[in-house]
C-alpha atoms as a PDB file:
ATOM      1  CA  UNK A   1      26.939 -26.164  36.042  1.00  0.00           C
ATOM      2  CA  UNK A   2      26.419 -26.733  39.754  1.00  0.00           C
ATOM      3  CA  UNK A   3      27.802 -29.819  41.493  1.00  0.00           C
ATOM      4  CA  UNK A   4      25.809 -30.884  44.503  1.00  0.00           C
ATOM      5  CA  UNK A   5      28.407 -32.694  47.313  1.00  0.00           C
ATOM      6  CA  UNK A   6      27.452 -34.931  49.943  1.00  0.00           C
ATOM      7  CA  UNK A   7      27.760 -34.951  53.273  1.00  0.00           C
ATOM      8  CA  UNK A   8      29.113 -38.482  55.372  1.00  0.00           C
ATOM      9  CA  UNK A   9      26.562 -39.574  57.817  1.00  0.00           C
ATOM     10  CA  UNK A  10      27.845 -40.071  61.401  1.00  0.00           C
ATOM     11  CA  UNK A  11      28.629 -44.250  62.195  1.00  0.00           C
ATOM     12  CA  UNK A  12      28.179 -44.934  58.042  1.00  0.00           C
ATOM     13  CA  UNK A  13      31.045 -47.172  56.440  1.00  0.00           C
ATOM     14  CA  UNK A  14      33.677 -45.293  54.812  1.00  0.00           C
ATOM     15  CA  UNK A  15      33.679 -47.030  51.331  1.00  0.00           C
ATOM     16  CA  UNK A  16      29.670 -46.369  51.661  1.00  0.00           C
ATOM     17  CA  UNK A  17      30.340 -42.769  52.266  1.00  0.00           C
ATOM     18  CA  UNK A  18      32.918 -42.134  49.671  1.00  0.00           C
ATOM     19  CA  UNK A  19      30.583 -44.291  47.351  1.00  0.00           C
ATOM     20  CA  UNK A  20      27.692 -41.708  48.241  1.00  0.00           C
ATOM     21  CA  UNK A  21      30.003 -38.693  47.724  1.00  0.00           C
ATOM     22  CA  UNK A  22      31.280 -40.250  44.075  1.00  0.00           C
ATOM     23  CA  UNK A  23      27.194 -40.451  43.233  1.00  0.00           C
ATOM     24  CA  UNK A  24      26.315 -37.284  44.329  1.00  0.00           C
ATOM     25  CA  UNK A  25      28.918 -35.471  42.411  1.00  0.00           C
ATOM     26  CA  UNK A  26      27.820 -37.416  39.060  1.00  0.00           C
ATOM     27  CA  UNK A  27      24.612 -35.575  39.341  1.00  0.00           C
ATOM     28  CA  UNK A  28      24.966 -32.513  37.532  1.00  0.00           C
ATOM     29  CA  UNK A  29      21.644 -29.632  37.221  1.00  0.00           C
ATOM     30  CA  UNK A  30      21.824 -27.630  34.658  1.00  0.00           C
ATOM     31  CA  UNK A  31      20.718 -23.875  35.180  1.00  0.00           C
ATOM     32  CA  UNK A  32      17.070 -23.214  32.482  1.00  0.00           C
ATOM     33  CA  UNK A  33      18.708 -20.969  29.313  1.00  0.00           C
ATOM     34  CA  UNK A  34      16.723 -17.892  29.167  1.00  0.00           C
ATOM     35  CA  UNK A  35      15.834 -16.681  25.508  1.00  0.00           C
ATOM     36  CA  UNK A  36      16.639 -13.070  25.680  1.00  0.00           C
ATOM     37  CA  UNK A  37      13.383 -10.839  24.366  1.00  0.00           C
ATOM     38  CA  UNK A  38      14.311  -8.608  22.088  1.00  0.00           C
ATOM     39  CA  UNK A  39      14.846  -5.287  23.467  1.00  0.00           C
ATOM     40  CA  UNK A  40      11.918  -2.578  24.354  1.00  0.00           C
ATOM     41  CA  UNK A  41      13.992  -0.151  22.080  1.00  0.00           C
ATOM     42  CA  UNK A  42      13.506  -2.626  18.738  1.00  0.00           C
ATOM     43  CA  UNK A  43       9.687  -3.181  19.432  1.00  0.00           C
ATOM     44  CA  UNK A  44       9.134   0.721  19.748  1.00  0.00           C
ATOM     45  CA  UNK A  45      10.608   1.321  16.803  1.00  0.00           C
ATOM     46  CA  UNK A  46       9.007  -1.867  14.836  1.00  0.00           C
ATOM     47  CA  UNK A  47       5.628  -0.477  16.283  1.00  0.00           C
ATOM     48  CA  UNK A  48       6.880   3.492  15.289  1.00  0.00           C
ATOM     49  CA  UNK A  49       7.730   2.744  11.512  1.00  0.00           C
ATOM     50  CA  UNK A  50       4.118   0.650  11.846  1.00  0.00           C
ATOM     51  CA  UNK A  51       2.107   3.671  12.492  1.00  0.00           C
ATOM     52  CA  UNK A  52       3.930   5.726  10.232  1.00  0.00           C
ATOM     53  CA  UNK A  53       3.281   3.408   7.253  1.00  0.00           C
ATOM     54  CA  UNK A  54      -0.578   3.538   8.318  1.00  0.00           C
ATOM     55  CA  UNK A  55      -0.768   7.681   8.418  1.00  0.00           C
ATOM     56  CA  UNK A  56       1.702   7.912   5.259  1.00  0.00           C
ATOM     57  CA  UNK A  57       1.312   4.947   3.175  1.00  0.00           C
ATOM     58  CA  UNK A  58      -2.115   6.371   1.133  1.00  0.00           C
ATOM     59  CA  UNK A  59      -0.486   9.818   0.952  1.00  0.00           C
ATOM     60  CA  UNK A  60       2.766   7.801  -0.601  1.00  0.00           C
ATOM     61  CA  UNK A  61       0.637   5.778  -2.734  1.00  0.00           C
ATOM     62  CA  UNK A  62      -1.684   9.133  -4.247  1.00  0.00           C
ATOM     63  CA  UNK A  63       1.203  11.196  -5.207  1.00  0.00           C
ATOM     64  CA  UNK A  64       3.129   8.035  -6.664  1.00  0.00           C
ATOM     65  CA  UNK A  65       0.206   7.301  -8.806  1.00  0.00           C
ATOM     66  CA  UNK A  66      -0.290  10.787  -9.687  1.00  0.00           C
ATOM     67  CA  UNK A  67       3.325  11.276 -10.538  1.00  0.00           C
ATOM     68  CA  UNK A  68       2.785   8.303 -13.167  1.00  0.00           C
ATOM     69  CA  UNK A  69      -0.560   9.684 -14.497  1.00  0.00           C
ATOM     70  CA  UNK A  70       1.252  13.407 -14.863  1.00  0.00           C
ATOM     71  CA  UNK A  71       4.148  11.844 -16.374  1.00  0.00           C
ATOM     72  CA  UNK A  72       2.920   9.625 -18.959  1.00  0.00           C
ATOM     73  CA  UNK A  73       0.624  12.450 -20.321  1.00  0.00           C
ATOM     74  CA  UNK A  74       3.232  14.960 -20.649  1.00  0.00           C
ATOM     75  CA  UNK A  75       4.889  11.650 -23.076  1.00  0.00           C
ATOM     76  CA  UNK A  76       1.849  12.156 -25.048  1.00  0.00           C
ATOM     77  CA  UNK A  77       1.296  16.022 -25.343  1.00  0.00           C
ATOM     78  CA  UNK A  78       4.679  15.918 -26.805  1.00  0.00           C
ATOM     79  CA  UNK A  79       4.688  12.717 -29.053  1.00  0.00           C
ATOM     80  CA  UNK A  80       6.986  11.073 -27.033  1.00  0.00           C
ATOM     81  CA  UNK A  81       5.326   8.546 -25.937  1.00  0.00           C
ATOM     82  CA  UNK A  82       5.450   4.408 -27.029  1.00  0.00           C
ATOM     83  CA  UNK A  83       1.910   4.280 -26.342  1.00  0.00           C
ATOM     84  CA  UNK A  84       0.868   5.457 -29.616  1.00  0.00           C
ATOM     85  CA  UNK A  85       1.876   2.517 -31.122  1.00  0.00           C
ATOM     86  CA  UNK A  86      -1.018   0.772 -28.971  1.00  0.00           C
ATOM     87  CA  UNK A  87      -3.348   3.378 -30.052  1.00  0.00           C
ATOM     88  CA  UNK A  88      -2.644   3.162 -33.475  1.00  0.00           C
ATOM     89  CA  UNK A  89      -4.162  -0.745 -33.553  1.00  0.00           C
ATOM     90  CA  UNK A  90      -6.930  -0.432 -31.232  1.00  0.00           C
ATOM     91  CA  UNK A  91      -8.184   2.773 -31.785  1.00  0.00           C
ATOM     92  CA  UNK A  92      -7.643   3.135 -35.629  1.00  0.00           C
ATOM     93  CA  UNK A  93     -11.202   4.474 -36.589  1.00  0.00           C
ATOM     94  CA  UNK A  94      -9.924   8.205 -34.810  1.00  0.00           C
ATOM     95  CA  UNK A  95      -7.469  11.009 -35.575  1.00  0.00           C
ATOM     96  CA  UNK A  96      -4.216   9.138 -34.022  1.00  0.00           C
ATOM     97  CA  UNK A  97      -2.583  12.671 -32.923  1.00  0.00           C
ATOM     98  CA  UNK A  98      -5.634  14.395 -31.635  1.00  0.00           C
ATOM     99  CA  UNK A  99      -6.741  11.448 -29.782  1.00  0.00           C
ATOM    100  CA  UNK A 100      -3.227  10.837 -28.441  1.00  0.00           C
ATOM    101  CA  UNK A 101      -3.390  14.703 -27.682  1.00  0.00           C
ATOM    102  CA  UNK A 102      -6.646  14.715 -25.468  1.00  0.00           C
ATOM    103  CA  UNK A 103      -5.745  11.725 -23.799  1.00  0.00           C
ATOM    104  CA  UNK A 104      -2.551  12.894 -22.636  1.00  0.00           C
ATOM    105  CA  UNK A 105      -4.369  16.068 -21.484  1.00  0.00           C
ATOM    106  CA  UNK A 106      -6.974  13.692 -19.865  1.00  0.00           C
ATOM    107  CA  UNK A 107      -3.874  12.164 -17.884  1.00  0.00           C
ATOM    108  CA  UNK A 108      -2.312  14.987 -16.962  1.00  0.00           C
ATOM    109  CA  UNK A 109      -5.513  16.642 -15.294  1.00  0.00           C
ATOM    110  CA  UNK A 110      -6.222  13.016 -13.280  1.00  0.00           C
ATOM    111  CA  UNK A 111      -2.221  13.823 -12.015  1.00  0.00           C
ATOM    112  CA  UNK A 112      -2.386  17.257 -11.232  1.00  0.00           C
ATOM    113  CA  UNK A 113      -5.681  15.964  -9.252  1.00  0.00           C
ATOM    114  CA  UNK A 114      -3.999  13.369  -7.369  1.00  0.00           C
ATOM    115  CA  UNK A 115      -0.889  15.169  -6.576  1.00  0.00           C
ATOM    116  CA  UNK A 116      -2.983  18.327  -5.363  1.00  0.00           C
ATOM    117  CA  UNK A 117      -5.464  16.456  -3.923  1.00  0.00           C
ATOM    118  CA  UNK A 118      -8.367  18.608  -5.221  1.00  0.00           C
ATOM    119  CA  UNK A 119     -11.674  17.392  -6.217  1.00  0.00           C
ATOM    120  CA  UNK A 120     -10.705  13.957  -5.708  1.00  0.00           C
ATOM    121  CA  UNK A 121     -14.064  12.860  -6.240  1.00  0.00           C
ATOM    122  CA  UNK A 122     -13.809  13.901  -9.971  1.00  0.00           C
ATOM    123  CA  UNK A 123      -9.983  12.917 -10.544  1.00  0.00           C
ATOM    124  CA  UNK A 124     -10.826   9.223  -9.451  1.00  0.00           C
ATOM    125  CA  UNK A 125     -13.788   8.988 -11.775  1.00  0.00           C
ATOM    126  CA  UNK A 126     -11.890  10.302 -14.515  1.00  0.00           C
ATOM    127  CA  UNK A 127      -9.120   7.867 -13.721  1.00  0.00           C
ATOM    128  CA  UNK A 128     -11.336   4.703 -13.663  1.00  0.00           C
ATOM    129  CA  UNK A 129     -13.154   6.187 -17.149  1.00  0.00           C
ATOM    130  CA  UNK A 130      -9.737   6.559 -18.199  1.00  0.00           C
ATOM    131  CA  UNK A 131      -8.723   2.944 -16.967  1.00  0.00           C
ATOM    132  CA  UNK A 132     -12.051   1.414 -18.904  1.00  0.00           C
ATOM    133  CA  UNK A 133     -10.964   3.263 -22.004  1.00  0.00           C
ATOM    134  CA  UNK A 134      -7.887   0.426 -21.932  1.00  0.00           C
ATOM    135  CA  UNK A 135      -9.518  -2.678 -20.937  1.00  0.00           C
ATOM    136  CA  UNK A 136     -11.949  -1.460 -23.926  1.00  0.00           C
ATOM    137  CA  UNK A 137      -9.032  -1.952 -25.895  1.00  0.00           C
ATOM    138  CA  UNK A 138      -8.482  -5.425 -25.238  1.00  0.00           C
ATOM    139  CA  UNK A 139     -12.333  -6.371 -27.193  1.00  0.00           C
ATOM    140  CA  UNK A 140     -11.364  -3.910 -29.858  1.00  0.00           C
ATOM    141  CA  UNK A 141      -7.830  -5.875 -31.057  1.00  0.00           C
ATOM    142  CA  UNK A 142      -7.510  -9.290 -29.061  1.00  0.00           C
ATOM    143  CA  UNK A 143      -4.862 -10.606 -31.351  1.00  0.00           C
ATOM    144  CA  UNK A 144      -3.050  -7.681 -30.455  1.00  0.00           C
ATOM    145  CA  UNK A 145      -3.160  -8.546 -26.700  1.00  0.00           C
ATOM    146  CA  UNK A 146      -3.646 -11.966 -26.856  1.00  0.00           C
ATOM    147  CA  UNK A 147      -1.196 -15.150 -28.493  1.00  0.00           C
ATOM    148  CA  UNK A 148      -3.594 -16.849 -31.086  1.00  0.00           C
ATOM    149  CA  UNK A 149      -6.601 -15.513 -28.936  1.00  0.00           C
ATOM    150  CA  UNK A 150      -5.638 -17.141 -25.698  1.00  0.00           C
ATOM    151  CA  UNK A 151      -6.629 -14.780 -22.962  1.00  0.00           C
ATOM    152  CA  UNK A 152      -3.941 -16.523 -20.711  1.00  0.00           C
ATOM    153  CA  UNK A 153      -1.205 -15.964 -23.129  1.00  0.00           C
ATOM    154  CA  UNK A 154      -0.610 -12.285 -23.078  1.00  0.00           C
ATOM    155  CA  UNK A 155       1.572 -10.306 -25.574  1.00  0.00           C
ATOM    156  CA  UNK A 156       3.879  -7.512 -24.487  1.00  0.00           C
ATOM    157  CA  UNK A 157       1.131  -4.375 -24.783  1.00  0.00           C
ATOM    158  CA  UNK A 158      -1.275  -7.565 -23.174  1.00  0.00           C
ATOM    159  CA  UNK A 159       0.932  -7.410 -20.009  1.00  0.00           C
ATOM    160  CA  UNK A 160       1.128  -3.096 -20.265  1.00  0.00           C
ATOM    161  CA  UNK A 161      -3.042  -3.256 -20.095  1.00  0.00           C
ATOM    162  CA  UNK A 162      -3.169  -5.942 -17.806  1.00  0.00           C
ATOM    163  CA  UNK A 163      -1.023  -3.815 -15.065  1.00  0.00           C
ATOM    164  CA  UNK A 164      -3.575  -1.578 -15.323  1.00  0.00           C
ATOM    165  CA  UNK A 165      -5.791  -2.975 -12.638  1.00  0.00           C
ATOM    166  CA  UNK A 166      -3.085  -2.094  -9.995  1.00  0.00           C
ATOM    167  CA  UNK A 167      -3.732   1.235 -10.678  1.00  0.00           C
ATOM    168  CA  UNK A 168      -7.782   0.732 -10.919  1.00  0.00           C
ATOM    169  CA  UNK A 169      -7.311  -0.807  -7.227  1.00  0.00           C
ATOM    170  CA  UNK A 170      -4.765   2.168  -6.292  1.00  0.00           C
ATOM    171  CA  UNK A 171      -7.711   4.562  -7.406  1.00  0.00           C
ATOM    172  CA  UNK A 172     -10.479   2.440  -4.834  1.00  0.00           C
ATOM    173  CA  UNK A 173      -7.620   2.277  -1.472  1.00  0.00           C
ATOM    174  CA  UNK A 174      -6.888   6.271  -2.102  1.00  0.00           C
ATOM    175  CA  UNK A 175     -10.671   6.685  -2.577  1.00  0.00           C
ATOM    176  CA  UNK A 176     -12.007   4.789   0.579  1.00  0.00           C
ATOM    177  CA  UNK A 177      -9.396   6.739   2.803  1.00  0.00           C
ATOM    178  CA  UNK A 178      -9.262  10.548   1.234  1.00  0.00           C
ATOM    179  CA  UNK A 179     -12.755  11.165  -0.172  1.00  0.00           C
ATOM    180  CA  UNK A 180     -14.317  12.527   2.761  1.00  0.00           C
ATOM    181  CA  UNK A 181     -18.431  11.021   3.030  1.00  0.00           C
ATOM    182  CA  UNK A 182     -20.867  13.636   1.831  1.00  0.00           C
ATOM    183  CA  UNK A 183     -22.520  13.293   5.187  1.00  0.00           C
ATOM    184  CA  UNK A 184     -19.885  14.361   6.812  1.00  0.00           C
ATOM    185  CA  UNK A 185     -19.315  17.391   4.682  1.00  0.00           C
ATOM    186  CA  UNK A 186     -22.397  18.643   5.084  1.00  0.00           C
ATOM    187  CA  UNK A 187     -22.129  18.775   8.728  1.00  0.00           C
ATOM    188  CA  UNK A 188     -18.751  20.283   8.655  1.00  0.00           C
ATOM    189  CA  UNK A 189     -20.297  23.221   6.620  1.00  0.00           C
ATOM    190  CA  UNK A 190     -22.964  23.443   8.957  1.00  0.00           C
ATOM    191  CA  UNK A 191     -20.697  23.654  12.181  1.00  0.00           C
ATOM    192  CA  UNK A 192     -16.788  25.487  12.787  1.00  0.00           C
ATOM    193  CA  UNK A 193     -14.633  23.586  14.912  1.00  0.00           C
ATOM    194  CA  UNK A 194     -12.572  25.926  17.439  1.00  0.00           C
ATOM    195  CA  UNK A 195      -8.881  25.074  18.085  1.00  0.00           C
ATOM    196  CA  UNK A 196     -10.197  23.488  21.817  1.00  0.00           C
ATOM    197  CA  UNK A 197     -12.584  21.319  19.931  1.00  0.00           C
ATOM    198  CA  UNK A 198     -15.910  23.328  20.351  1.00  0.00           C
ATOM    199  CA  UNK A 199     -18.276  23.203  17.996  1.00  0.00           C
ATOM    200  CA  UNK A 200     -19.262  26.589  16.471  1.00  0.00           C
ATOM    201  CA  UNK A 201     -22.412  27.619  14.530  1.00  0.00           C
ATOM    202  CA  UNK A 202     -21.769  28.915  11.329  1.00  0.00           C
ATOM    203  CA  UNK A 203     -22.738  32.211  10.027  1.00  0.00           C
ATOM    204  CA  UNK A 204     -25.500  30.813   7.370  1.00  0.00           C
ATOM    205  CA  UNK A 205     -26.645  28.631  10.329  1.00  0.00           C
ATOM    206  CA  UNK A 206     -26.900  31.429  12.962  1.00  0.00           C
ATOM    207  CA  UNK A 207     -28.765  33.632  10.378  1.00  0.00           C
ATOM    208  CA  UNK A 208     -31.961  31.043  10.204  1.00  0.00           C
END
């Protein structure tokens, strides 16, 4: 706080003066409180771990998904796994073990897939085929989804299908960010890129 004193005034009346000094030193200013900003340090390193979710977080999300997909076929190729119960009511017009057998197969082929990232392209197709095989399910034994046919009121394997778009949507963010446009592709085979950015011909397009 800052206190602000008067100063008497040549000829004034002395009770006037000390009356002026007694008002002037009631009249306290108050100095503005600054708000501190947070530090350039903590915004660096907000904006850092920002752009490192952006470059990493589809990478993070492919190889989780394909960890699940590898993982819950190898449950199957070995009769391990409590999905066969599920197959058992909904699919009951096929062989129970070979089916169970090829679909773990199928799953472990869409992991592999995801986790090497090759042919993406075909792993994601055969991951949404796979992922309409179980919503197929659902019209095949409602009352084995569904309370009393309520499509709101969802059963224990109701909610284990129903998660199942997360991973349809998982399948469309990895696609629109790691499937390269065929466009693209072809003018990639068509021209080398140098280390210092030059474009090279290729061999086949030197040749015509």
């Amino acid at each position: 706080m800052k206190v602000i004193t008067g100063q008497v005034v040549a000829g004034e009346d002395k009770a006037a003066a000390l009356r002026l000094r007694l008002r002037v030193r009631q009249q306290v200013y108050v100095r503005d409180i600054a708000i501190p900003l947070p530090r350039a340090g903590a915004r660096e390193w907000h904006d850092h771990l920002l752009g490192l979710l952006r470059r990493r977080s589809i990478t993070a999300l492919r190889l989780t998904l394909g960890l699940i997909f590898l993982w819950f076929g190898i449950l199957k190729l070995f009769d391990a796994s409590p999905v066969t119960e599920i197959l058992k009511h909904t699919y009951s017009f096929l062989p129970l073990k070979l089916f169970a057998l090829a679909l773990g197969a199928w799953e472990v082929v869409v992991g592999v897939g995801l986790l090497m990232k090759c042919v993406l392209r075909c792993t994601l197709a055969l991951l949404w085929l796979h992922m309409t095989g179980t919503f197929v399910a659902l019209l095949l034994a409602p009352a084995f989804f569904f309370h009393h046919g309520n499509p709101l009121w969802l059963t224990v394997e109701g909610e284990f299908v129903m998660k199942n778009m997360v991973l349809v949507a998982a399948g469309l963010v990895i696609a629109g960010h790691d499937v390269e446009p065929l466009g693209e592709r072809k003018q990639a085979d068509a021209y080398a890129v140098n280390d210092d950015g030059r474009g090279e011909e290729s061999l086949a397009y030197r040749k015509r």
